[in-house]
Protein backbone atom coordinates (compact mmCIF):
# COMPACT_ATOMS: atom_id res chain seq x y z
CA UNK A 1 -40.48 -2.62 93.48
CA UNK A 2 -41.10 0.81 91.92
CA UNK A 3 -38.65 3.59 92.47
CA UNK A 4 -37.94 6.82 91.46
CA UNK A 5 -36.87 8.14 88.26
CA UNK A 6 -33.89 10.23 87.00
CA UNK A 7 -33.29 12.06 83.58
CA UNK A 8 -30.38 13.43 82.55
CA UNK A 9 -29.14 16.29 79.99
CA UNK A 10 -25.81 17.13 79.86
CA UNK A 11 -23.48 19.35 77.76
CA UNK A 12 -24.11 18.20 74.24
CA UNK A 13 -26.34 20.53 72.09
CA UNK A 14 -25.50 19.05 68.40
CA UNK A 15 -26.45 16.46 66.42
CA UNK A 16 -25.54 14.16 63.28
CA UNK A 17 -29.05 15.29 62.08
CA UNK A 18 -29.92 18.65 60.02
CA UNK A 19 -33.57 18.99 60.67
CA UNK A 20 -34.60 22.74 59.21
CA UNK A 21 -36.63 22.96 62.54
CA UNK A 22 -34.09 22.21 64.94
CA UNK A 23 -31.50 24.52 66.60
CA UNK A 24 -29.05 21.69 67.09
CA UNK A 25 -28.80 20.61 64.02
CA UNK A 26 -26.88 24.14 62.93
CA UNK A 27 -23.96 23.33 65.61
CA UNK A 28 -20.82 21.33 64.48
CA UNK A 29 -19.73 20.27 68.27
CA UNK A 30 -15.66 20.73 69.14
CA UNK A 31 -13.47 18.21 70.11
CA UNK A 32 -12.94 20.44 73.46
CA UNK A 33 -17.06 19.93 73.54
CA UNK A 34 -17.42 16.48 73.06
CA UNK A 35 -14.81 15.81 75.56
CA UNK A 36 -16.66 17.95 77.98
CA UNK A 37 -19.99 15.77 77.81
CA UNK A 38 -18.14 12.85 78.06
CA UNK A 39 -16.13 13.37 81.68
CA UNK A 40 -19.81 14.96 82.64
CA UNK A 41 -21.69 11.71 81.47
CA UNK A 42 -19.11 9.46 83.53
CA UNK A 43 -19.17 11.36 86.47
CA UNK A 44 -22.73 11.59 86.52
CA UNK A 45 -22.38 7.90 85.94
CA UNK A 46 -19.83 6.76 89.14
CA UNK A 47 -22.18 9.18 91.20
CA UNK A 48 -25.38 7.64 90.35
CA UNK A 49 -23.72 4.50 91.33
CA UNK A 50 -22.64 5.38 94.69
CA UNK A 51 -26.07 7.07 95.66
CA UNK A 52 -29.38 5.80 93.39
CA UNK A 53 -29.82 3.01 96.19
CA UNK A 54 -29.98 5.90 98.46
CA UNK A 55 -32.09 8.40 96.60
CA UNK A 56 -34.53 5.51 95.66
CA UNK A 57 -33.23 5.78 92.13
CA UNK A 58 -34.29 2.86 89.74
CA UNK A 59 -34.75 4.15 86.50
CA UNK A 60 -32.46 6.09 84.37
CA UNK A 61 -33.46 8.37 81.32
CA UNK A 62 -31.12 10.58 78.82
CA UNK A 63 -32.81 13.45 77.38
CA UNK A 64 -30.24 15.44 75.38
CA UNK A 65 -30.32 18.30 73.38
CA UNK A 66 -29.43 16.38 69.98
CA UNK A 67 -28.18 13.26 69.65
CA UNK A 68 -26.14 11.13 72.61
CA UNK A 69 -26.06 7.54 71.21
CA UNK A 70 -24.09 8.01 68.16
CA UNK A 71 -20.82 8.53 70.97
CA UNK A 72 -19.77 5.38 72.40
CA UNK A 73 -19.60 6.63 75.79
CA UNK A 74 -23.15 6.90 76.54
CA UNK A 75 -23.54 3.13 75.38
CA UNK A 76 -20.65 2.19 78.31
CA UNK A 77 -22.43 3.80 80.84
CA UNK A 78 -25.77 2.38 79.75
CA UNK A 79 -24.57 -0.35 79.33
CA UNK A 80 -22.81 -0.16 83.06
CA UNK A 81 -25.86 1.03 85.13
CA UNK A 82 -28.45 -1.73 83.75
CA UNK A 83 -25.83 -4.28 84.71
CA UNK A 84 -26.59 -3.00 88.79
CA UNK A 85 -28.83 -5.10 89.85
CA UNK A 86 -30.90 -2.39 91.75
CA UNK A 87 -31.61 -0.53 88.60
CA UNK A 88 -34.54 -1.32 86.97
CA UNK A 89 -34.37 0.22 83.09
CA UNK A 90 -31.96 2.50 81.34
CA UNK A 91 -32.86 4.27 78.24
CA UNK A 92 -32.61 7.32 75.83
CA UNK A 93 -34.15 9.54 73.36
CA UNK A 94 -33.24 9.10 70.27
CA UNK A 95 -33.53 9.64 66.13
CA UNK A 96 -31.92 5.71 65.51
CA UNK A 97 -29.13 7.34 63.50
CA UNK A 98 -26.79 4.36 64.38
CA UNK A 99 -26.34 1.16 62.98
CA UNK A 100 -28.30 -0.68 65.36
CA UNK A 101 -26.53 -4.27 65.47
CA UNK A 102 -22.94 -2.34 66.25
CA UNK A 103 -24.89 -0.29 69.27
CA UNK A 104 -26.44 -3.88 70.74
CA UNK A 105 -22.90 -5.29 70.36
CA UNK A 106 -21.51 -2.72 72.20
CA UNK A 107 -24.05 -2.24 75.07
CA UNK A 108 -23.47 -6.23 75.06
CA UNK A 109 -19.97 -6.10 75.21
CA UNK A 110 -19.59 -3.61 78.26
CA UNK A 111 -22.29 -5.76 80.24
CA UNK A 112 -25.24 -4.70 79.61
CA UNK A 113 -28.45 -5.81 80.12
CA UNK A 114 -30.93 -5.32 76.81
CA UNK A 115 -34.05 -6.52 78.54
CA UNK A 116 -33.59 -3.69 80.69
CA UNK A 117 -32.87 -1.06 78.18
CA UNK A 118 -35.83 0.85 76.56
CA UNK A 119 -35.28 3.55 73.58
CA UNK A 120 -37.39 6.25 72.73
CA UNK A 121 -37.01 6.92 68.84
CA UNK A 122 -38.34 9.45 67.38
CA UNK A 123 -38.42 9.44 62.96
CA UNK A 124 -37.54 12.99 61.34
CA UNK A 125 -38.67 13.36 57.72
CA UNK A 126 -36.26 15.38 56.64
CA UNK A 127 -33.39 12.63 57.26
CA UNK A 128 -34.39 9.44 57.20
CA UNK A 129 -36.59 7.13 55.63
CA UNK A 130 -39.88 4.66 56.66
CA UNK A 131 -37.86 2.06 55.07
CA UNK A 132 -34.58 2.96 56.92
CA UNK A 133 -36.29 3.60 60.55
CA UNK A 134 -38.63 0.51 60.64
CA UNK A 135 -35.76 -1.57 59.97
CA UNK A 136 -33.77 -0.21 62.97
CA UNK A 137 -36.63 -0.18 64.82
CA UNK A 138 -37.06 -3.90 64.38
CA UNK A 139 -33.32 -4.53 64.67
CA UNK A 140 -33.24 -3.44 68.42
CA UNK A 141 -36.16 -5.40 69.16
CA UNK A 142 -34.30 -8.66 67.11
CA UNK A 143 -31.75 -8.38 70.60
CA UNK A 144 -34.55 -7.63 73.19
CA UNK A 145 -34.36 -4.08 73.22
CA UNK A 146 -37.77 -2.53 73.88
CA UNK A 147 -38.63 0.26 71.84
CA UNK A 148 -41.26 3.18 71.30
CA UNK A 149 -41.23 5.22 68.17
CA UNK A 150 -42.80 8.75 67.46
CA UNK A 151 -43.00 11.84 65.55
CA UNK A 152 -44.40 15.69 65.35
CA UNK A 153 -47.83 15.42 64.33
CA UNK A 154 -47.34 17.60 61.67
CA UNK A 155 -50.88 17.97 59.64
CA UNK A 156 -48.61 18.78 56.17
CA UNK A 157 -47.43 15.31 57.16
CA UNK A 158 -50.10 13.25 58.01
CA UNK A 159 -50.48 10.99 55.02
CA UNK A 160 -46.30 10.02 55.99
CA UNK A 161 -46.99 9.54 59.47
CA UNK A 162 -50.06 7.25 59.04
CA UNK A 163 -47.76 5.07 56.24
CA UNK A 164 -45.11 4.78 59.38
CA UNK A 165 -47.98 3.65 61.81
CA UNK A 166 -48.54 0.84 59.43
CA UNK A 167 -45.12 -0.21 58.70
CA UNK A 168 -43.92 -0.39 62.19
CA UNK A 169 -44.43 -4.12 64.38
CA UNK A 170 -47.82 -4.19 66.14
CA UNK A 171 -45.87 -4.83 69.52
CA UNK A 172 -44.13 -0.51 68.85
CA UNK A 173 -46.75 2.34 70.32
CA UNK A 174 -46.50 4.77 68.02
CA UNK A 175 -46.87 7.99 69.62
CA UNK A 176 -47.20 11.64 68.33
CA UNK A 177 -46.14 15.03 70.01
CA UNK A 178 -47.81 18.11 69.56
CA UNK A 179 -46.66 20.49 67.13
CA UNK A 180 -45.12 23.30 69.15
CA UNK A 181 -44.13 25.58 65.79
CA UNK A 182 -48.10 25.13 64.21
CA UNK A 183 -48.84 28.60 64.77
CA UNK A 184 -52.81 27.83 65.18
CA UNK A 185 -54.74 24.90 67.47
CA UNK A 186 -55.77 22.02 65.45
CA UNK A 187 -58.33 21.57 63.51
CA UNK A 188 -61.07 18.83 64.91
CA UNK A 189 -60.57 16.77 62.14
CA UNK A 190 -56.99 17.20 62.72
CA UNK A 191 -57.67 15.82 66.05
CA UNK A 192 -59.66 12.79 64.98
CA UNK A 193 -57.10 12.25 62.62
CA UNK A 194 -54.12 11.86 64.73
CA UNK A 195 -56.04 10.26 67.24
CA UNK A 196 -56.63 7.57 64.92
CA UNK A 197 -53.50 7.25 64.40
CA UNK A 198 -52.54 7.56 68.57
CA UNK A 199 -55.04 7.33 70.70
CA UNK A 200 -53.16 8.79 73.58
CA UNK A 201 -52.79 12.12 71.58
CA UNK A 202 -55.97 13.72 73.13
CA UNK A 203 -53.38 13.79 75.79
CA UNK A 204 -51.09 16.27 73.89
CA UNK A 205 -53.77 18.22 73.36
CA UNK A 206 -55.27 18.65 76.19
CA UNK A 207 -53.56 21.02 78.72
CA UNK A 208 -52.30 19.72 82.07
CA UNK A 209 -52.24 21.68 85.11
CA UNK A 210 -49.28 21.79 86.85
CA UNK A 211 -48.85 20.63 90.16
CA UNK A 212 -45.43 19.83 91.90
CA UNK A 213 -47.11 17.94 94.33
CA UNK A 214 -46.91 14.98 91.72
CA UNK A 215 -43.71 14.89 90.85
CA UNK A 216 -41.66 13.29 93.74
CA UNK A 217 -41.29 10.38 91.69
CA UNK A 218 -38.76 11.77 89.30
CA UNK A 219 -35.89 14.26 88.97
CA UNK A 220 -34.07 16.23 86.80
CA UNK A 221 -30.07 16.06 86.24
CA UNK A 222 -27.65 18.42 83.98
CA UNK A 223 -24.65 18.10 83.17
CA UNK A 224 -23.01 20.59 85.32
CA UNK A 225 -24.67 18.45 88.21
CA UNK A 226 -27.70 20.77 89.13
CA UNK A 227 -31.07 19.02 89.70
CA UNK A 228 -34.47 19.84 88.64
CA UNK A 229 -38.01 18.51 89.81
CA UNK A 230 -38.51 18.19 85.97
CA UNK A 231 -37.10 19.23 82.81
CA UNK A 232 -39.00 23.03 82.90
CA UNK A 233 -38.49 23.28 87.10
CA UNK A 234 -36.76 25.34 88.73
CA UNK A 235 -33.44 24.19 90.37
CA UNK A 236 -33.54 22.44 93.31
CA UNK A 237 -31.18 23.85 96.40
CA UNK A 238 -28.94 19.80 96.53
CA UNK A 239 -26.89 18.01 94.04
CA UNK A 240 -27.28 13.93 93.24
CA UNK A 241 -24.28 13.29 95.78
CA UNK A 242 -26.39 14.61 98.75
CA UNK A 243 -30.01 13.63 97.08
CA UNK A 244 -32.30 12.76 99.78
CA UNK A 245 -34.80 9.71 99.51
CA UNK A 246 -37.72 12.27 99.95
CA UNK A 247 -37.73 15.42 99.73
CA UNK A 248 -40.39 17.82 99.37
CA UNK A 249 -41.13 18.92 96.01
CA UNK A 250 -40.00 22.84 95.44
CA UNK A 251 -42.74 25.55 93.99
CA UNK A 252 -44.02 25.32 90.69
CA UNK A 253 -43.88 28.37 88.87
CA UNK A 254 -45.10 26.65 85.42
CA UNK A 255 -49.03 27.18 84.86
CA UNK A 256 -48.94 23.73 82.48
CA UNK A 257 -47.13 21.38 82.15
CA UNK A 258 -46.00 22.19 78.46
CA UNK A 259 -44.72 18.68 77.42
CA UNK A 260 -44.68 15.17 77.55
CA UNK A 261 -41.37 14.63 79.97
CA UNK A 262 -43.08 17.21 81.78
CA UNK A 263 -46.83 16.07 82.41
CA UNK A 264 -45.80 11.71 81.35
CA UNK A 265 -43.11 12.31 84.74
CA UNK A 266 -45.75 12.60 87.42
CA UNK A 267 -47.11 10.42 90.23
CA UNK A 268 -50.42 10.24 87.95
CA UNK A 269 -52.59 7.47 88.75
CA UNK A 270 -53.49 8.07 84.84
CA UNK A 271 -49.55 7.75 83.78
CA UNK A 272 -48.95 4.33 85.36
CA UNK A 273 -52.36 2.93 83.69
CA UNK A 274 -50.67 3.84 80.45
CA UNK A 275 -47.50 3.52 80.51
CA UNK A 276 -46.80 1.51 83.94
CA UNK A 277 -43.95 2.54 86.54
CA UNK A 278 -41.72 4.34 84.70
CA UNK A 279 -44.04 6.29 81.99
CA UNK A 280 -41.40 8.66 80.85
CA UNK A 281 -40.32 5.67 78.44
CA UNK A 282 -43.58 5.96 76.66
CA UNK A 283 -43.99 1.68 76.51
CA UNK A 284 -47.44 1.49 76.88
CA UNK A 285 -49.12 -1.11 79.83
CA UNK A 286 -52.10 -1.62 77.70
CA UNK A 287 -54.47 -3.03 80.77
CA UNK A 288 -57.60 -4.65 79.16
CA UNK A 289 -59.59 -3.27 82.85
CA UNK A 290 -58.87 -0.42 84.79
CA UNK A 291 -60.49 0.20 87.73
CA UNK A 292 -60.33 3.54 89.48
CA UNK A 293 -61.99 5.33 92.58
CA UNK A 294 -64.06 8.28 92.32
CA UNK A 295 -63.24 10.73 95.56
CA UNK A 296 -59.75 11.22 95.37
CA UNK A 297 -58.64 9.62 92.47
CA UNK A 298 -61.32 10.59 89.71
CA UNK A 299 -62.55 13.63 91.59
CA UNK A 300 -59.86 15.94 93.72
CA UNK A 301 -62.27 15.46 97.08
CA UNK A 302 -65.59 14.77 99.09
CA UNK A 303 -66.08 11.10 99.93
CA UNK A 304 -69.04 9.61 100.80
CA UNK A 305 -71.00 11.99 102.78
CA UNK A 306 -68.98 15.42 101.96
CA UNK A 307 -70.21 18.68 101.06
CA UNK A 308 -71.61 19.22 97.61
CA UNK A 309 -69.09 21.97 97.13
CA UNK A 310 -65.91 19.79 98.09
CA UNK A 311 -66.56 17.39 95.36
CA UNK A 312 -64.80 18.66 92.43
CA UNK A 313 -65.80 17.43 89.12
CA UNK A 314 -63.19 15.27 86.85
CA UNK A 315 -60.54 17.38 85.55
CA UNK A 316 -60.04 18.01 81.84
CA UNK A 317 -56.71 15.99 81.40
CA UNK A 318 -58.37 13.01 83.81
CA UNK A 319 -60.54 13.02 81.36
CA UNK A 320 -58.09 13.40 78.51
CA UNK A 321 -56.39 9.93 80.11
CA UNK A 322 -59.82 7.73 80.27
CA UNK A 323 -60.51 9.08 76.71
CA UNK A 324 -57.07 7.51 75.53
CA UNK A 325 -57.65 4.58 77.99
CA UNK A 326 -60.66 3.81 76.32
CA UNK A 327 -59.93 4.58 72.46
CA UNK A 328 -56.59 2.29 73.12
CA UNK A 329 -59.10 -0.91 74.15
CA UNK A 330 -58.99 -0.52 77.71
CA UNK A 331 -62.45 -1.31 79.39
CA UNK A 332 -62.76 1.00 82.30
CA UNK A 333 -64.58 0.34 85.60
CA UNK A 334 -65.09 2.39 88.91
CA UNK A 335 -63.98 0.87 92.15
CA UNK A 336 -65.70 3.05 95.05
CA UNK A 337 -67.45 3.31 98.32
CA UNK A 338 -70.05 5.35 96.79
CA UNK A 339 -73.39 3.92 95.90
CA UNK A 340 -74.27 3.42 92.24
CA UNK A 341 -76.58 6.26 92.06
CA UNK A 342 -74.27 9.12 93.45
CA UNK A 343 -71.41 7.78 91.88
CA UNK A 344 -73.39 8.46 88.41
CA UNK A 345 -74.39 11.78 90.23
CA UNK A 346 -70.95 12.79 90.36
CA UNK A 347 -69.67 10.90 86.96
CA UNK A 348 -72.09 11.65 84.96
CA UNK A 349 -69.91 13.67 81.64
CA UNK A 350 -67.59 10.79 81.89
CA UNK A 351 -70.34 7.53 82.73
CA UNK A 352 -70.52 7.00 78.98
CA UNK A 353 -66.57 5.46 79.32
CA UNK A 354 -67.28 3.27 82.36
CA UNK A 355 -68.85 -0.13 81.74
CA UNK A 356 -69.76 -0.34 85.55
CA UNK A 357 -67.50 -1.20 88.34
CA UNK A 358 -67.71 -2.05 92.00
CA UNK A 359 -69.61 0.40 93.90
CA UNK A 360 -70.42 0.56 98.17
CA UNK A 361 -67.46 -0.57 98.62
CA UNK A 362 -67.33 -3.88 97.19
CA UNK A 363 -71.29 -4.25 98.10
CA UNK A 364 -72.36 -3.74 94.65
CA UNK A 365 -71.35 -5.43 91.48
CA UNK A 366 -72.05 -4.06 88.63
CA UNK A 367 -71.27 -4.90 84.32
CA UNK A 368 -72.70 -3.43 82.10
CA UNK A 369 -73.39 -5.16 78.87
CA UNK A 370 -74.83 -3.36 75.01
CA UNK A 371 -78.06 -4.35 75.97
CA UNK A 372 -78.12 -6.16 79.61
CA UNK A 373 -76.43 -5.15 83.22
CA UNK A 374 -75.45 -7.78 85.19
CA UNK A 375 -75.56 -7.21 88.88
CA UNK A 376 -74.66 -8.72 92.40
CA UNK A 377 -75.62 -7.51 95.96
CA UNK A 378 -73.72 -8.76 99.08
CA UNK A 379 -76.78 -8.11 101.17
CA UNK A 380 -77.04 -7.29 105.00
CA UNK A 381 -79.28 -8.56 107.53
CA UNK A 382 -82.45 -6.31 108.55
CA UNK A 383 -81.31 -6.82 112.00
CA UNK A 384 -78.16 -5.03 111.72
CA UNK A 385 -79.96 -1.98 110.71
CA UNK A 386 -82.21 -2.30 113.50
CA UNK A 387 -79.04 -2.53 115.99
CA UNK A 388 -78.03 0.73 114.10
CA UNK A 389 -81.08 2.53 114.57
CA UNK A 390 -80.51 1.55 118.82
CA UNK A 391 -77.53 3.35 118.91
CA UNK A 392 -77.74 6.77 117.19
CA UNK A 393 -78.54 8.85 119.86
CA UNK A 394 -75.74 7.95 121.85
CA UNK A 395 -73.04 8.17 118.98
CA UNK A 396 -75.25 10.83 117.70
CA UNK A 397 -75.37 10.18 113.95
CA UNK A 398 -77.94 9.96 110.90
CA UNK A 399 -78.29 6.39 109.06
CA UNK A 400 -78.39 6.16 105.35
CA UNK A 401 -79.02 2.74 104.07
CA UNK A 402 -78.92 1.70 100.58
CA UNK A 403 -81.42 -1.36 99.76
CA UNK A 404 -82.43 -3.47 96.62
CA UNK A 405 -85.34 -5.05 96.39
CA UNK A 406 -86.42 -3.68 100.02
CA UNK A 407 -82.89 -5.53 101.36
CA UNK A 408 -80.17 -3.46 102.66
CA UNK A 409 -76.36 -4.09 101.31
CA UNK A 410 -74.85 -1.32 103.01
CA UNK A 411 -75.35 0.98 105.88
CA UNK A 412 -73.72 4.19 106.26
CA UNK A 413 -73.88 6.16 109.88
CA UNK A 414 -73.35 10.01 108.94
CA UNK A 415 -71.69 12.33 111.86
CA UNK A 416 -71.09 16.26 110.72
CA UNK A 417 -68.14 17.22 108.86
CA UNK A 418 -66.83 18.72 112.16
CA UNK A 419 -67.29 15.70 113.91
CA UNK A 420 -65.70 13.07 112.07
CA UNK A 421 -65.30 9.17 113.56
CA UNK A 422 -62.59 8.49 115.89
CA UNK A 423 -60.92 5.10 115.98
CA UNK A 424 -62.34 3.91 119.17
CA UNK A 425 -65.48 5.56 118.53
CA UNK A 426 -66.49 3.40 115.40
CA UNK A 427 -64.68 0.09 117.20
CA UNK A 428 -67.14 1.00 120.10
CA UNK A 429 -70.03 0.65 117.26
CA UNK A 430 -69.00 -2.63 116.05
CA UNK A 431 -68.75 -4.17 119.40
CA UNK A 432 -72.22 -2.45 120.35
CA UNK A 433 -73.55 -5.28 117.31
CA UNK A 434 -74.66 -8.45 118.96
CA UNK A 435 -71.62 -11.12 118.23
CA UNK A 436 -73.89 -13.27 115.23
CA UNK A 437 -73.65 -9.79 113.61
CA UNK A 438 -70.34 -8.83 114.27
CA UNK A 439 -68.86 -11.89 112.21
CA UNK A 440 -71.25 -11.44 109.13
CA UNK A 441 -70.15 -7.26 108.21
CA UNK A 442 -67.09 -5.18 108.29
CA UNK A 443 -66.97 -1.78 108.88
CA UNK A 444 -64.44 1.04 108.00
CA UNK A 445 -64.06 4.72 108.67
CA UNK A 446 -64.30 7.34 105.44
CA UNK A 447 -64.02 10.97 107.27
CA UNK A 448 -67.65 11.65 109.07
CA UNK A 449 -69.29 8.12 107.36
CA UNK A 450 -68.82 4.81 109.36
CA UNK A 451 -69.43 2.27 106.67
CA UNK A 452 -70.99 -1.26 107.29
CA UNK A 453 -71.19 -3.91 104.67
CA UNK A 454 -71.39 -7.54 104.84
CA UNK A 455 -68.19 -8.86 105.50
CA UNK A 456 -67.34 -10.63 101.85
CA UNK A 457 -67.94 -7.46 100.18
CA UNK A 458 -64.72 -5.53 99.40
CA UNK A 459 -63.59 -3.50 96.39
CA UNK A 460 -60.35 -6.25 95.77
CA UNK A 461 -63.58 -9.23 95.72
CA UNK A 462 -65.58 -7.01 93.24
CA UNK A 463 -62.23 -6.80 90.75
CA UNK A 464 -62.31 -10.20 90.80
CA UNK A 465 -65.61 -10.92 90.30
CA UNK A 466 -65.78 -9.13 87.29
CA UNK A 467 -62.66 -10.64 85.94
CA UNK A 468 -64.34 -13.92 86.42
CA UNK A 469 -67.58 -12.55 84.82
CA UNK A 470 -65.16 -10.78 81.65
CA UNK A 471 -62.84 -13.88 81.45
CA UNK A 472 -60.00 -11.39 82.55
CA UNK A 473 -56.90 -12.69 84.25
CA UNK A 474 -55.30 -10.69 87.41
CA UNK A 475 -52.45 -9.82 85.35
CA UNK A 476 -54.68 -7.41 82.50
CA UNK A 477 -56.11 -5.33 85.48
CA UNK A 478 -55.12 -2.02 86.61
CA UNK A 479 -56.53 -0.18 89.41
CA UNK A 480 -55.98 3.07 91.53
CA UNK A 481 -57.24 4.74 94.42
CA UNK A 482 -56.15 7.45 96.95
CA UNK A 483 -56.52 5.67 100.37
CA UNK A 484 -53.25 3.03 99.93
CA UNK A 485 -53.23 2.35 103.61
CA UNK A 486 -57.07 1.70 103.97
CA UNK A 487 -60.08 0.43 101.80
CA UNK A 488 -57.97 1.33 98.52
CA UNK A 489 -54.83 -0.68 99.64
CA UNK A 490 -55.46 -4.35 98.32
CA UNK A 491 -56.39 -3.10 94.68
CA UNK A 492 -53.68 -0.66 94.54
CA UNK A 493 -51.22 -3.23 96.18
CA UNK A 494 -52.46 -5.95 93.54
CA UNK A 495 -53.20 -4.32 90.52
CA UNK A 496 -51.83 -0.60 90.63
């Protein structure tokens, strides 16, 4: 079960570190301090308790300005929450300044769970060494902890950065963030470089637009108990001990999101292909297929049938996200009701990515090989398009029918946009098809289009049949779509 996600930042603004780049690195915290963050961190702690179950909280997150895990406290309460069993994961940034067998100890000893606790370390230069970092790095995962580990892609440090790439355990993403302080864009070949290096940087540098709309699925905590819709939002007008389980989100007043706990938070179809439920922890899902629909998911709008001017083309960090799907091994596939050709129509900057995908709505199966495409039709009867053809004057519609080899595999009867299909309208339809027909197609409703296709032909069949053809098992899919409650519900209930 996937829930929603909290982060918290409380009081503390120093750390054990002296970075030359980093402001809290030049504050020595007081005893008065320290003791602040820590009644802050438990009471944020006994609340969360008493109402995540409520709030639909399953995933905790500390994102503090410096460093928390070097004071035992936030261990306890780590420790504390993963122990509940309707929390999910627990976790923290961190720069793995602490001797890594005492920390597991500890989180052991006050209960915790390390298969549910997930660290996000990021290596400074300045402090530590490869040497020094890979080995704690490979100490947590020695107890189960999971662990991603990352740095500034600094291009002064790029020779450093591709040394710590190689030294850390195949099973540790190594991620890169961009360089806020660069002063210029990168180069290309600065691009390529880090790329190389992480193929979800494209990502960094690509910018996101903001949209609050996406970002139910997380929140926001400080220390001083106000909530935010994300670490740059504005403040929201509740506290966590009156959090509703929905609520809706507040206005944006951000033109990007500027960062990664900012854009890697949101109810992105993209995010959970990478990184899976809980992205904001930066473990990647690594799916060797991902299928995704085109209107809707790909595209903001226009399904089969729409205006030319509703259907938007792919947006630039969509695209950013297949690019990084792609480079990181990930063969990608559509999963749509639209018909190869307009599918490519709409597709076409990003077709290059796609090695085919089920198309018509599960009618059309298509892989395509370096130098063959494989294909499968579930076809219809003629008959059924003659039935059609008997009844368009009284439901007043146009039929489009897409054929192969002179057969037809699906049949789409088009009303105008201002006229779209009622429920007992396109029921009436169906039952107007003599009863031999009626058990051989199935028909669903997409806005002004009543679909027909033959009755085996689904998108959640055509996933599978191309797993079969791949020699991909169930569990290395991943698939999204918009419609979760109609022709998009099986693959996104399976495999999203």
């Amino acid at each position: 079960m996937r829930g929603r996600m909290i982060l918290y930042r409380g009081s503390l603004k120093s750390c054990n570190y002296h970075c030359s780049y980093c402001p809290f690195s030049k504050h020595a915290a007081t005893e008065r301090e320290l003791a602040r963050d820590r009644e802050q961190w438990f009471s944020f702690v006994q609340t969360l308790n008493v109402r995540a179950q409520a709030a639909g909280i399953r995933a905790l997150m500390v994102v503090p300005y410096g460093e928390a895990l070097v004071h035992p406290w936030y261990w306890e309460g780590l420790a504390g929450l993963s122990a509940q069993p309707w929390m999910d994961v627990v976790g923290a940034q961190t720069n793995l300044s602490f001797s890594a067998g005492e920390a597991a100890a500890a989180f052991a000893a006050a209960g915790g769970v390390p298969e549910k606790l997930r660290l996000w370390a990021t290596f400074h230069p300045e402090m530590t060494t490869i040497l020094r970092f890979t080995k704690a790095v490979k100490a947590l995962l020695d107890v189960g902890v999971t662990v991603c580990a990352g740095a500034v892609a600094a291009p002064s440090r790029l020779s450093l950065l591709r040394e710590l790439a190689h030294s850390l355990p195949e099973e540790v993403y190594f991620w890169l963030n961009r360089m806020d302080g660069l002063g210029r864009p990168y180069t290309e070949e600065e691009k390529r470089a880090f790329q190389e290096i992480d193929p979800y940087f494209i990502r960094e540098v690509t910018k996101t637009a903001a949209d609050a709309a996406r970002c139910a699925g997380r929140i926001f905590a400080e220390g001083d108990g106000r909530l935010r819709a994300c670490n740059i939002g504005p403040a929201l007008n509740f506290r966590l001990e009156s959090m509703p389980k929905e609520q809706k989100p507040p206005l944006c007043r951000r033109t990007y999101c500027s960062c990664y706990l900012a854009y890697g938070g949101r109810e992105d179809f993209l995010n959970r292909a990478l990184f899976g439920p809980y992205p904001l922890f930066r473990i990647p899902r690594r799916p060797k297929a991902a299928f995704f629909d085109i209107a809707g998911t790909l595209t903001e709008g226009g399904g089969a049938g729409g205006r030319k001017k509703d259907r938007k083309c792919v947006p630039a960090e969509t695209v950013a996200g297949l690019k990084a799907l792609s480079a990181g091994k990930t063969a990608l596939f559509f999963a749509t009701t639209l018909p190869y050709d307009e599918a490519l129509s709409r597709c076409r900057d990003i077709w290059y990515l796609f090695r085919g995908g089920v198309f018509a709505g599960g009618a059309h199966i298509v892989l395509k090989g370096q130098e063959e495409k494989r294909e499968y039709f579930f076809f219809l009867k003629e008959s059924c398009v003659l039935e059609c053809r008997r009844n368009r004057e009284r439901f007043r519609y146009r039929i489009l029918t897409e054929r192969s080899g002179g057969r037809p595999y699906k049949i789409t009867l088009l009303r105008p946009s201002k006229a779209p299909w009622q429920s007992g309208e396109a029921e009436t339809v169906f039952q107007a098809l003599p009863a031999g027909e009626r058990e051989r197609v199935r028909c669903f409703v997409e806005g002004n289009c009543l679909q027909i296709v033959a009755a085996g032909a689904d998108k959640a069949n055509g996933v599978r049949m191309i797993c079969q053809w791949t020699g991909l098992s169930a569990d290395e899919v991943f698939a999204a779509g918009d419609s979760a409650d109609g022709e998009d519900k099986e693959i996104v209930r399976r495999w999203g």
